[in-house]
N, C-alpha and C. Protein backbone atom coordinates (compact mmCIF):
# COMPACT_ATOMS: atom_id res chain seq x y z
N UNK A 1 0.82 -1.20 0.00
CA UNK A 1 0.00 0.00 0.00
C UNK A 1 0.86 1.26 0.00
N UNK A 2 2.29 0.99 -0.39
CA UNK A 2 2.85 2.40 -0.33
C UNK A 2 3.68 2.83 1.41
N UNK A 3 3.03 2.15 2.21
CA UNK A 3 3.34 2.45 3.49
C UNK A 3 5.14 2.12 3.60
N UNK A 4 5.85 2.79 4.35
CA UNK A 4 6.82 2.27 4.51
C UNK A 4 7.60 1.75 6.43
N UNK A 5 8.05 0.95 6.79
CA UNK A 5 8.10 0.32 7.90
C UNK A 5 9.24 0.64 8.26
N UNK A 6 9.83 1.04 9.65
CA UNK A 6 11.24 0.55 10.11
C UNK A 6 10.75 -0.49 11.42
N UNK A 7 11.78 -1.67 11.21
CA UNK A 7 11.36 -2.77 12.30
C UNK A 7 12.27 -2.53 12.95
N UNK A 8 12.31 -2.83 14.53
CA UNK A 8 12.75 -2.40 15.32
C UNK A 8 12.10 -3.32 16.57
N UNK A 9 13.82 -4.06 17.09
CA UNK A 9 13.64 -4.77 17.77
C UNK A 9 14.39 -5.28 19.55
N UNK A 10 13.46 -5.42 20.21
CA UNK A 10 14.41 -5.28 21.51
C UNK A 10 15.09 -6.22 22.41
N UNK A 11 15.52 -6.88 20.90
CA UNK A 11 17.20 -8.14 21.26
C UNK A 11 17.70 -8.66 20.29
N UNK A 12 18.57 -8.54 20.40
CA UNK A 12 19.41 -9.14 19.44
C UNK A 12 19.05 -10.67 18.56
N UNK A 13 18.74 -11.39 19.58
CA UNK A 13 18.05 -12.39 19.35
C UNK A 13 16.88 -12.62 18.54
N UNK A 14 15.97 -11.47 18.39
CA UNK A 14 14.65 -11.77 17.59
C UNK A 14 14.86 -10.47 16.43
N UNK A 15 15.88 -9.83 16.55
CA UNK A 15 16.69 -9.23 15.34
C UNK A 15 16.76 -10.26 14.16
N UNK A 16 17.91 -11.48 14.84
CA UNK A 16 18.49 -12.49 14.19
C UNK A 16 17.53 -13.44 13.53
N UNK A 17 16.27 -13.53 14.34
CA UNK A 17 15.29 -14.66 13.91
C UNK A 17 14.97 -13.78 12.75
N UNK A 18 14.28 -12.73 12.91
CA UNK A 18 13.71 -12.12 11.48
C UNK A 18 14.48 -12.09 10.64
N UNK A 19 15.35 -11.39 10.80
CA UNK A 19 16.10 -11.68 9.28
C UNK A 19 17.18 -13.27 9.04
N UNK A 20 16.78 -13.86 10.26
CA UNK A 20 17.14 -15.60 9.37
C UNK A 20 18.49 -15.43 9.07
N UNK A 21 19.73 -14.74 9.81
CA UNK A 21 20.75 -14.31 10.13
C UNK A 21 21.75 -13.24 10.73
N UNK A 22 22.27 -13.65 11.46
CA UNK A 22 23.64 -12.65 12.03
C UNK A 22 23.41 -10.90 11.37
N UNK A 23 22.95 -9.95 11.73
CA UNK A 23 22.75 -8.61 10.97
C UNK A 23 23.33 -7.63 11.36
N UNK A 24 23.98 -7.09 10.86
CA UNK A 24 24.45 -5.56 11.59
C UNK A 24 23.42 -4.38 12.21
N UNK A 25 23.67 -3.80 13.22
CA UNK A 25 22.34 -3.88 13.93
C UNK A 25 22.82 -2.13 14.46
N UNK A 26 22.34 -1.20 14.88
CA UNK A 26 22.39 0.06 16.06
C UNK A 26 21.46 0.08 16.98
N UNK A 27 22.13 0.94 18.07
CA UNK A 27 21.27 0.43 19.50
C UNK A 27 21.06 1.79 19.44
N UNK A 28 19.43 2.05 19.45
CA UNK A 28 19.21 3.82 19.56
C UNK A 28 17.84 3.99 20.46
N UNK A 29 18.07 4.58 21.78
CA UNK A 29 16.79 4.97 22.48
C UNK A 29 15.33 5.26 21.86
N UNK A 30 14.29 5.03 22.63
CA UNK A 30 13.35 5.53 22.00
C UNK A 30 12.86 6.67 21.47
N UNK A 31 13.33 7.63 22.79
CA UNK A 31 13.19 8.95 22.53
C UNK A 31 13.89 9.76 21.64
N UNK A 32 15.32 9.51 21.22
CA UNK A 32 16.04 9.36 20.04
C UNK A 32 15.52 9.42 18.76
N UNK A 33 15.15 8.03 18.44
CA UNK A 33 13.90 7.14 17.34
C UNK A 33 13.10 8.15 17.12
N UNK A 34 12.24 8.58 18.26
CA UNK A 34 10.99 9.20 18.09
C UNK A 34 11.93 10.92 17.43
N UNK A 35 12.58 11.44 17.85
CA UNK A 35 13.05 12.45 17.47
C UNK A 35 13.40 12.49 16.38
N UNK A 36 13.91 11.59 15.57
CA UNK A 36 15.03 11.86 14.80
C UNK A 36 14.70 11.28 13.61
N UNK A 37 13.11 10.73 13.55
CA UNK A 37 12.74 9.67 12.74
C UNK A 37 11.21 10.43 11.58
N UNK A 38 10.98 10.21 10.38
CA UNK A 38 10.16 10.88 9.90
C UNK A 38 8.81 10.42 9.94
N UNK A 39 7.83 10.58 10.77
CA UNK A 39 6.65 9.84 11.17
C UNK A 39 5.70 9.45 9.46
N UNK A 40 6.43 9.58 8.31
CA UNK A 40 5.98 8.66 7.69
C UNK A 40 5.77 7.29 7.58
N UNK A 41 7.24 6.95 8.37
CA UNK A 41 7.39 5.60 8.75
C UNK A 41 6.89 5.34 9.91
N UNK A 42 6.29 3.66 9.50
CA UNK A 42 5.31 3.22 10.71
C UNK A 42 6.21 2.66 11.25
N UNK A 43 6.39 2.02 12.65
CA UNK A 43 7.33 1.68 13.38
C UNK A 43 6.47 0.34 13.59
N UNK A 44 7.42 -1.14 13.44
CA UNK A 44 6.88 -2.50 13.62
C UNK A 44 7.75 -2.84 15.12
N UNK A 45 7.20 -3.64 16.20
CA UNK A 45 8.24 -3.42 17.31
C UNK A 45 8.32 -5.60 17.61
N UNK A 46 8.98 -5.99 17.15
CA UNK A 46 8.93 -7.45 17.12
C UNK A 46 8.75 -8.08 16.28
N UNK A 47 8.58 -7.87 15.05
CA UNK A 47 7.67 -8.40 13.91
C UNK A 47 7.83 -9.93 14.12
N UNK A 48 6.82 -10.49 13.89
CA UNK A 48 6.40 -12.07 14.31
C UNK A 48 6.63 -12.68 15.43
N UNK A 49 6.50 -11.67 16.24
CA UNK A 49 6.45 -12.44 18.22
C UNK A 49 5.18 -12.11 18.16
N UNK A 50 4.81 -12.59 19.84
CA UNK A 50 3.62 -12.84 20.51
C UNK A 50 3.34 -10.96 20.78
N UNK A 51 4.97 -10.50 20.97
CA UNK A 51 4.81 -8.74 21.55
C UNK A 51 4.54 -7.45 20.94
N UNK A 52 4.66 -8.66 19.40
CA UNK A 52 4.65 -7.55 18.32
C UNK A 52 3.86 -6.13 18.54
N UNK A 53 4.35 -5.11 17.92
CA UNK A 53 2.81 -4.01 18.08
C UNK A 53 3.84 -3.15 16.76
N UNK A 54 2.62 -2.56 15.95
CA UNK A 54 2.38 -1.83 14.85
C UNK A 54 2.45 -0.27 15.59
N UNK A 55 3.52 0.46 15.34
CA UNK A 55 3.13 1.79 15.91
C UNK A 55 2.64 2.87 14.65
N UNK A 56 1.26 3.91 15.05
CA UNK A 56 1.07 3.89 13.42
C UNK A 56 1.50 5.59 13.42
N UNK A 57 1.48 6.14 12.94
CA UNK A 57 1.95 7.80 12.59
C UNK A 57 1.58 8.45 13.78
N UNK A 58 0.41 8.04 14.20
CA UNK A 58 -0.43 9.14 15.09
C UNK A 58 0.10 8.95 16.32
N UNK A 59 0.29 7.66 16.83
CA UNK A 59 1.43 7.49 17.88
C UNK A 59 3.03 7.83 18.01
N UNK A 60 3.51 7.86 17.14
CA UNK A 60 5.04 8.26 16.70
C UNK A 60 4.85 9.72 16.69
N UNK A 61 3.97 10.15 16.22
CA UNK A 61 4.05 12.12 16.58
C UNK A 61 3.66 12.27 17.90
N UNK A 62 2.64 11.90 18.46
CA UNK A 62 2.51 11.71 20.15
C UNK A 62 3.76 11.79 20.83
N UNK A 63 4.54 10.61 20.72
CA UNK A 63 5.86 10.42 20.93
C UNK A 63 6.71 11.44 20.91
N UNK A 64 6.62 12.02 19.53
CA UNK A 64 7.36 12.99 19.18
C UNK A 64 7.26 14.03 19.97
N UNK A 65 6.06 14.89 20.27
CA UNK A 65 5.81 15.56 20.83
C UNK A 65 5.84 15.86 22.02
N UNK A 66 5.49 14.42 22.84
CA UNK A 66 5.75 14.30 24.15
C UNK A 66 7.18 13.93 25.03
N UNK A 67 7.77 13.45 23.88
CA UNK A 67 9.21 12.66 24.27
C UNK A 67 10.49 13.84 24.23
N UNK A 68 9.91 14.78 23.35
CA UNK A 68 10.83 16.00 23.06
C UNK A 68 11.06 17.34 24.48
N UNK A 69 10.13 17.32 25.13
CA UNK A 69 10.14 18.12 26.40
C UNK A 69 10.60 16.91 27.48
N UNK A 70 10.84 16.04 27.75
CA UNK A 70 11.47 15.02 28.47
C UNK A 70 12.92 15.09 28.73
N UNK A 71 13.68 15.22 30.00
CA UNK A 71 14.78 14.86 30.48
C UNK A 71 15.30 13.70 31.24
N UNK A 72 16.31 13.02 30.17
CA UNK A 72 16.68 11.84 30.84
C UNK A 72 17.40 12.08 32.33
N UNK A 73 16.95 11.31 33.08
CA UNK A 73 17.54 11.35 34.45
C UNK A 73 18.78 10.25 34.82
């Protein structure tokens, strides 16, 4: 449908399962992600686990918005 995805996953391990090998990988916070990322892209968080979740635009600008006045402690 045109949509475009970044998957994004939180281990190394189910990195490796999806792509069905060893991958070169970056480790980047959420709030980061959410900053730095163009909410065209939908964000997939597990793709084919039980934890999976689809994050769709409207949540990623939420994010955006809310994550941007935030100080890490």
């Amino acid at each position: 449908n045109g949509k475009q995805f970044l998957m994004i996953f939180d281990t190394e391990a189910r990195l490796a399962a999806w792509a069905k090998r060893s991958i070169t990988f970056i480790t980047v916070k959420g709030r980061a992600l959410a900053q730095a990322m163009d909410p065209k892209y939908q964000w997939v968080l597990n793709w084919g686990t039980p934890s999976m979740k689809n994050f769709s635009p409207e949540e990623i600008l939420w994010m955006k918005k809310n994550f941007n006045n935030t100080r890490e402690v």
